[in-house]
Protein backbone atom coordinates (compact mmCIF):
# COMPACT_ATOMS: atom_id res chain seq x y z
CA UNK A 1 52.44 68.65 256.96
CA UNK A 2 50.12 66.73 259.02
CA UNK A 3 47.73 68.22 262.33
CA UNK A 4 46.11 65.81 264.12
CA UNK A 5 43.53 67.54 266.81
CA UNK A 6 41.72 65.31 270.01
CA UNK A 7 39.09 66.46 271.78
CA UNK A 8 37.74 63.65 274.22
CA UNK A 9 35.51 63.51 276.96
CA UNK A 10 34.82 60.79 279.65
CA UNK A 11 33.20 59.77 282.57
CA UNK A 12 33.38 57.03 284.68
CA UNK A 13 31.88 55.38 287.97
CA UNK A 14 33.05 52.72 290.41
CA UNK A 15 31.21 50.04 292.26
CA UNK A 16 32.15 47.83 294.97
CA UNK A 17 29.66 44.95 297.04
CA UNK A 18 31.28 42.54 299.34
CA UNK A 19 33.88 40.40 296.91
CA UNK A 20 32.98 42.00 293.57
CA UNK A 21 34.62 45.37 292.59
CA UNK A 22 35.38 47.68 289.42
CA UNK A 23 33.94 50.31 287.01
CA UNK A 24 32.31 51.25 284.15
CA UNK A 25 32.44 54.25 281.36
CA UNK A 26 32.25 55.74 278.39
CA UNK A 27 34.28 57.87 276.16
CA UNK A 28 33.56 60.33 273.37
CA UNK A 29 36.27 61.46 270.82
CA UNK A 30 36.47 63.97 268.06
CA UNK A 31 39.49 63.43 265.86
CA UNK A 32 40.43 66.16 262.73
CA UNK A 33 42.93 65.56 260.93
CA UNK A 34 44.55 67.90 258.52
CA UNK A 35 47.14 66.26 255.57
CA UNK A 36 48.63 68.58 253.43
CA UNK A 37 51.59 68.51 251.34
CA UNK A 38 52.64 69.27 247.50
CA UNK A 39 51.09 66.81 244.85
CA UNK A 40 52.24 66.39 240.98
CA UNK A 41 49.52 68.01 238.99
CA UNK A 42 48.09 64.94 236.50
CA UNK A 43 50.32 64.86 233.53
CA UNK A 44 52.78 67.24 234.14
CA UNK A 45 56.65 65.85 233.99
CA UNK A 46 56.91 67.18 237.66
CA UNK A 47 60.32 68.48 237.09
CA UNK A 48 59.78 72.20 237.98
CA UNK A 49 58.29 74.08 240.58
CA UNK A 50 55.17 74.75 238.55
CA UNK A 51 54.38 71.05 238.01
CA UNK A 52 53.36 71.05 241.89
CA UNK A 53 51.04 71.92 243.98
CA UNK A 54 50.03 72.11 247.50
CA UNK A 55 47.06 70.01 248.33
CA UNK A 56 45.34 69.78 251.41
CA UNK A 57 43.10 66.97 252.64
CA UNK A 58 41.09 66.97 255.89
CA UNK A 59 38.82 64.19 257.71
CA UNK A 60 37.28 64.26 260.88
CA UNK A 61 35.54 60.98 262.55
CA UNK A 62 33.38 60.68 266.27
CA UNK A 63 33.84 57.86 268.37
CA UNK A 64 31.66 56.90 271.39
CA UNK A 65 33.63 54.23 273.21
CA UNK A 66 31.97 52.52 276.18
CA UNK A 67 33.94 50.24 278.39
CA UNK A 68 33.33 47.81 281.98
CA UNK A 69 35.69 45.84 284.19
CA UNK A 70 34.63 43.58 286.67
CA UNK A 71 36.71 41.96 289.26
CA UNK A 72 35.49 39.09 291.67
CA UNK A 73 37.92 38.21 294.85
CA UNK A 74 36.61 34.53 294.68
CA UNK A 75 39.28 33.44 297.62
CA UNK A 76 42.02 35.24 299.29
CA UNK A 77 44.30 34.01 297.05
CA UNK A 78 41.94 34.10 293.73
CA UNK A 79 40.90 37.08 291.41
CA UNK A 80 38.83 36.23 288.75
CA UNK A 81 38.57 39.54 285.94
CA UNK A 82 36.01 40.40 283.29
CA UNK A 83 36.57 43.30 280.94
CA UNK A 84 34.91 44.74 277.94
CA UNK A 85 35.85 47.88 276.09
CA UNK A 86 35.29 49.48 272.44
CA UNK A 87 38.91 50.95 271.67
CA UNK A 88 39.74 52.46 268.47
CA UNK A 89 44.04 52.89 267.11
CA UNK A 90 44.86 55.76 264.51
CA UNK A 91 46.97 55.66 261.53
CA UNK A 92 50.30 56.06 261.55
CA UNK A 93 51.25 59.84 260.32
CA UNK A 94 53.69 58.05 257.41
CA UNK A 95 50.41 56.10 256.58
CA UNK A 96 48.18 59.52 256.15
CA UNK A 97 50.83 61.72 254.45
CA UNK A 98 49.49 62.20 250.59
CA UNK A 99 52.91 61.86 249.08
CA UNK A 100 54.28 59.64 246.32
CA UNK A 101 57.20 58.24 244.79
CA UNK A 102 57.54 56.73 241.47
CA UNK A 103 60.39 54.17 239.46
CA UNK A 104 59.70 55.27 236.17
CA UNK A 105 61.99 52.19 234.92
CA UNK A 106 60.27 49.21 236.52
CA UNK A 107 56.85 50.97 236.97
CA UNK A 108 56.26 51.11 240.62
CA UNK A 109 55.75 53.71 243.61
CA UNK A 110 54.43 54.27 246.68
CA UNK A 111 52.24 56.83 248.93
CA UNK A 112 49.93 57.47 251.67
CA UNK A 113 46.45 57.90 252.24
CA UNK A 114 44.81 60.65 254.07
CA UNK A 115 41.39 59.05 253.82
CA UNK A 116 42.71 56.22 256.30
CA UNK A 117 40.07 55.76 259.05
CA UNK A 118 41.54 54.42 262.44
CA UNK A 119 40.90 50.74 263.27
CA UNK A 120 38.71 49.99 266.16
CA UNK A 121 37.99 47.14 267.88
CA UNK A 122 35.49 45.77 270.28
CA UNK A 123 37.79 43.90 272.90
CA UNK A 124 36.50 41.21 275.66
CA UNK A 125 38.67 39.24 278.23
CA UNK A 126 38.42 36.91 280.99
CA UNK A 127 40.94 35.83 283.41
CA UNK A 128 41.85 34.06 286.63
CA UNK A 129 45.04 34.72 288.91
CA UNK A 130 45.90 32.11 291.68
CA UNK A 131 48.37 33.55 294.00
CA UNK A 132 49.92 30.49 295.18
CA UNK A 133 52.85 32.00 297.59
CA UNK A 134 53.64 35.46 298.33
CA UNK A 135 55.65 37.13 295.15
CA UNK A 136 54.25 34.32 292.94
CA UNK A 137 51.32 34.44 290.24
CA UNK A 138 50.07 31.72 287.78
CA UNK A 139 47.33 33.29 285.87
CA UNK A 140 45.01 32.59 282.18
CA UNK A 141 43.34 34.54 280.04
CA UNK A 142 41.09 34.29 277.32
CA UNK A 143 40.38 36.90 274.68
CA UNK A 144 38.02 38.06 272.14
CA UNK A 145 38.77 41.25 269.36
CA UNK A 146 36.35 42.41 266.94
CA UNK A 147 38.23 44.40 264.72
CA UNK A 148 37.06 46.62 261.87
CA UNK A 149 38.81 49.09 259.10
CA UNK A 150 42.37 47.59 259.75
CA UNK A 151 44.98 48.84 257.39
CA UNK A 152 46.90 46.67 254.84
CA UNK A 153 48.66 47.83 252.01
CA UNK A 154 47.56 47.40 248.67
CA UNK A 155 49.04 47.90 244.88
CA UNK A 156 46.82 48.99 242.66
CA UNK A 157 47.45 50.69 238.94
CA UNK A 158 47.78 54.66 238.82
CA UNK A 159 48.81 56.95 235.80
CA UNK A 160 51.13 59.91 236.14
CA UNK A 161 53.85 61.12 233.51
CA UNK A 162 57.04 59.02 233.17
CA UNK A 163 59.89 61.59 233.12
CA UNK A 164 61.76 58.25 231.26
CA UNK A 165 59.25 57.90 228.15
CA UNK A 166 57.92 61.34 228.25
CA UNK A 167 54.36 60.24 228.14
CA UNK A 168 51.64 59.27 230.81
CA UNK A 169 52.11 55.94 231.88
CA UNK A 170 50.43 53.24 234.20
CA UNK A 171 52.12 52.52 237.49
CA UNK A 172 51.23 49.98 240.16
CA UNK A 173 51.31 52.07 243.15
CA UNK A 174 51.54 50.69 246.56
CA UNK A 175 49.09 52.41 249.36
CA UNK A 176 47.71 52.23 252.90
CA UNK A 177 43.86 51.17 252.97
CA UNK A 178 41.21 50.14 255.19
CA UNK A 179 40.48 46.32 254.25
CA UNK A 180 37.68 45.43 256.35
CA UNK A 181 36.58 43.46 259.31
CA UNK A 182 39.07 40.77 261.64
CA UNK A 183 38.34 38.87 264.35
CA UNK A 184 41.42 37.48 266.60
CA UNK A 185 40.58 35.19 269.75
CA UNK A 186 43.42 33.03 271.90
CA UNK A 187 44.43 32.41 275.31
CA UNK A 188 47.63 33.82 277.77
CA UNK A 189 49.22 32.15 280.02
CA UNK A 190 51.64 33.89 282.73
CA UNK A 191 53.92 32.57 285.26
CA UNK A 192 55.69 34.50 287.94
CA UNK A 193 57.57 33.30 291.15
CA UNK A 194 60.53 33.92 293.39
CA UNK A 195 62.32 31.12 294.59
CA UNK A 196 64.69 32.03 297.44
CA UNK A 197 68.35 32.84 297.80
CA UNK A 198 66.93 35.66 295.05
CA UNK A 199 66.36 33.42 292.04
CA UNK A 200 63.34 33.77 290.24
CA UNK A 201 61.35 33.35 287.05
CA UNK A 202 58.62 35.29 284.66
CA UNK A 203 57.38 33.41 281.65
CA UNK A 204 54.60 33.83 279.53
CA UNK A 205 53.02 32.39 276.49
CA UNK A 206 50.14 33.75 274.31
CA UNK A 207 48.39 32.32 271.52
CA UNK A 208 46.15 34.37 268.91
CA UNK A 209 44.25 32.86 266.32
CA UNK A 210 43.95 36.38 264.25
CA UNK A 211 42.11 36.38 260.58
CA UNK A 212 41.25 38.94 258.36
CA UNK A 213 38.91 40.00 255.28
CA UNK A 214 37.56 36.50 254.00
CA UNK A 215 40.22 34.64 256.02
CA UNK A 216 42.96 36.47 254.57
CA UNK A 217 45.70 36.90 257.55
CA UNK A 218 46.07 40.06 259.77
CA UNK A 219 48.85 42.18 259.62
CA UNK A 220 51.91 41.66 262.52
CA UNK A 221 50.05 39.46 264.32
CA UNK A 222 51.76 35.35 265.21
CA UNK A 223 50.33 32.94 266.24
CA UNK A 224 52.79 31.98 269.12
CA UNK A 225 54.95 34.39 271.29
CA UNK A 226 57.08 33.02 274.38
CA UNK A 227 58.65 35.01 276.90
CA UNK A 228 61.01 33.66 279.08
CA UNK A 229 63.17 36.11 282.05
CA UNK A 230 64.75 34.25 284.68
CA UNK A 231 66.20 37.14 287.25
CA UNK A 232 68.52 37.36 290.31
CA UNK A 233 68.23 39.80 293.11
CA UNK A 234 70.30 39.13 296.44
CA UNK A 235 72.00 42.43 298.28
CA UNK A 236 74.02 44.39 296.07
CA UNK A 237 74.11 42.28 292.98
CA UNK A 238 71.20 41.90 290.70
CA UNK A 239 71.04 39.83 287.05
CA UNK A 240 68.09 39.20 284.71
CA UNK A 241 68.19 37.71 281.19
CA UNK A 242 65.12 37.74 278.81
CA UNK A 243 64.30 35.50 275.79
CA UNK A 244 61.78 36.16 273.58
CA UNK A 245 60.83 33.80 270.33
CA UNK A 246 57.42 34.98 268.00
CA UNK A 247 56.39 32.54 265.39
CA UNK A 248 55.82 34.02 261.48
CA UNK A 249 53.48 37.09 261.04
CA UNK A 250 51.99 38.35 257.97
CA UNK A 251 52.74 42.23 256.88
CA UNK A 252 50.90 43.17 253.95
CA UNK A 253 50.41 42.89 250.11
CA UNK A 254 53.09 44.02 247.77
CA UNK A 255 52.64 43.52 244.09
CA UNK A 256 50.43 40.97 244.22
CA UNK A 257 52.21 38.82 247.18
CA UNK A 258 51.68 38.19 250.37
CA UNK A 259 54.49 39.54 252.60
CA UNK A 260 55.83 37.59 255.93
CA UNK A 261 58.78 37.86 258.19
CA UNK A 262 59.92 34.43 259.51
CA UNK A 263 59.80 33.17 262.99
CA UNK A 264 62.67 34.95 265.15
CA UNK A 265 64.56 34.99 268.67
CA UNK A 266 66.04 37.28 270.32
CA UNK A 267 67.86 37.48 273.97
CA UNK A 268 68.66 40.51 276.18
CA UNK A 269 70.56 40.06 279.44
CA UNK A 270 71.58 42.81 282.09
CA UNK A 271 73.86 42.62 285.15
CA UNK A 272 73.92 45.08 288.27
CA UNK A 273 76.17 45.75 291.33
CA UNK A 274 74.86 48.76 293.62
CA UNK A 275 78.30 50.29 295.46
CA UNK A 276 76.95 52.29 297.30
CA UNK A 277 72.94 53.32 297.94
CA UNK A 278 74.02 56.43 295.35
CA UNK A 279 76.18 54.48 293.30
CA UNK A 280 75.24 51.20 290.97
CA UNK A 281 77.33 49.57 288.23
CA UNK A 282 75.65 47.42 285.41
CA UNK A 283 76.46 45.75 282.14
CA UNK A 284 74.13 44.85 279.57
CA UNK A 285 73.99 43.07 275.97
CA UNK A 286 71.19 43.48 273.65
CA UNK A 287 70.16 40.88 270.69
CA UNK A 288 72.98 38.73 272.21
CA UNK A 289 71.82 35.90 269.12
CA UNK A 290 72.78 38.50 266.98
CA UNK A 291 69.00 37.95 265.55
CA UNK A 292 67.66 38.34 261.91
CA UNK A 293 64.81 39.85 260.55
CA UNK A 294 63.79 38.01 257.10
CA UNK A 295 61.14 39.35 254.87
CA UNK A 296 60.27 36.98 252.49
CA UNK A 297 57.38 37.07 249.80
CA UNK A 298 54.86 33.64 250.01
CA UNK A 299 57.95 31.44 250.43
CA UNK A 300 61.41 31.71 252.40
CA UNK A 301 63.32 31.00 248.93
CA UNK A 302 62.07 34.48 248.18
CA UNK A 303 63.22 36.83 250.33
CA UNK A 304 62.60 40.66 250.08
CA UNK A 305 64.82 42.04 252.60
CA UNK A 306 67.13 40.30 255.43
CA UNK A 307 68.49 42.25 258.01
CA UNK A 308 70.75 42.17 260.83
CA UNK A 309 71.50 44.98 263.50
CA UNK A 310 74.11 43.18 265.18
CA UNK A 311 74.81 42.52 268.88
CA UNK A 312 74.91 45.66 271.21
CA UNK A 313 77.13 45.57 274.61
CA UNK A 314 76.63 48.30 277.13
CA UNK A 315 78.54 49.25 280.56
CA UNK A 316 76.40 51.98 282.63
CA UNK A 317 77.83 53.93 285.78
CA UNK A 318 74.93 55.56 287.47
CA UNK A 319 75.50 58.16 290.21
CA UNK A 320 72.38 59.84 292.27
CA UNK A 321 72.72 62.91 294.37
């Protein structure tokens, strides 16, 4: 059982002097959080009722978060942006739960931690956007995050009672924690335009150079992403496919090794015919490269887990009244 209570409060004020334009704020939060659930008491075989016990952790944190955005209308047809903001992400609920499991036959388990604190990050970012032809942007971006208290899972050795031996035994236990400071910086790129006769295309690229503790890598973040969606609108008919591709990303530590999921692809694609102004027809196919998702553990030629959710085809009538 876990309650999570917000309070927040927040002001802000807007500006504007000939080209230049935006705001400024701040933001205060109060987060408590409440984890509670039942616990093995140390030693006992936890087999009966009366080897548990319901344990109840709380934790409460304040957060002043201050934030500005500047935009500058350098030319009709050129924004340039400047933003800077303090943000902070909580743990997942999974992550704060005080539960465990244990193997008693290899000597593992598992659990949460309801001592997580939430990561936060001081974010900075500076772009420009041409707008080169009506329904047409090409536009950069260059970023800077600060990040501290991420979470990354971590094994370390525990002793409960193994139900197997019948004695207290040491287990290597795998748990959320906060492992310190990251920095990430890299560049976007985005591309949008319509063609005529309905054609058009949005692509765009990003590249994040993301380390964390003493250049150890951060979790679920790759180095390269593409995004590629080439779409059709004329009249009635409409048609858009979209092709994604993320480079390797790094997901934690289990049992001493580094855990990755290899570079993937995936493609999407959805076709439309509106009948009537009330009526519209569509088809669409999901993970059409029937992508798969490969955990591995320091090298490919171990993999921990490889998945695939198959290809998903979908026909939609839609009817408005």
């Amino acid at each position: 059982n876990i309650q999570e209570d917000i309070d927040a409060l927040y002001a802000q004020a807007n500006f504007k002097a000939d080209n230049v334009r935006g705001n400024f704020g701040v933001r205060y939060v109060k987060t408590s959080v409440d984890s509670a659930g039942y616990v093995c008491k140390p030693g006992a075989p936890c087999n009966k009722a009366a080897d548990w016990t319901w344990q109840s952790t709380k934790k409460s944190y304040d957060n002043v978060l201050p934030s500005v955005n500047i935009i500058v209308d350098a030319r009709e047809d050129l924004v340039l942006r400047f933003a800077a903001a303090q943000v902070i992400a909580r743990p997942n609920y999974s992550d704060m739960t005080n539960y465990f499991w244990l193997s008693d036959g290899i000597l593992t388990g598992g659990g949460g931690n309801p001592a997580l604190e939430p990561y936060k990050s001081s974010n900075f970012n500076a772009s420009a956007e041409w707008y080169f032809q009506p329904q047409a942007i090409l536009s950069a971006e260059v970023f800077y995050k600060d990040i501290s208290n991420y979470i990354l899972q971590r094994t370390q050795p525990e002793s409960y009672f193994n139900q197997s031996q019948g004695k207290v035994t040491t287990y290597q236990i795998s748990r959320p924690f906060n492992a310190g400071s990251a920095e990430v910086k890299g560049l976007a790129l985005a591309y949008q335009q319509t063609f005529g006769m309905g054609f058009g295309l949005l692509a765009n690229y990003t590249y994040a150079d993301a380390s964390g503790q003493s250049g150890a890598p951060l979790p679920y973040s790759s180095k390269n992403q593409v995004n590629l969606s080439p779409f059709y609108e004329n009249g009635p008919f409409s048609a858009r496919a979209t092709f994604t591709w993320r480079s390797k990303y790094f997901t934690g530590v289990d049992r001493g090794d580094d855990m990755f999921v290899k570079a993937s692809k995936t493609l999407d694609a959805t076709v439309g015919y509106a009948v009537t102004k009330n009526i519209t027809m569509s088809v669409s196919g999901q993970n059409l490269l029937d992508s798969e998702y490969y955990a591995y553990a320091n090298t490919t030629a171990l993999p921990r887990g490889v998945y695939r959710t198959g290809r998903k085809l979908q026909a939609t009538l839609n009817v408005s009244f």
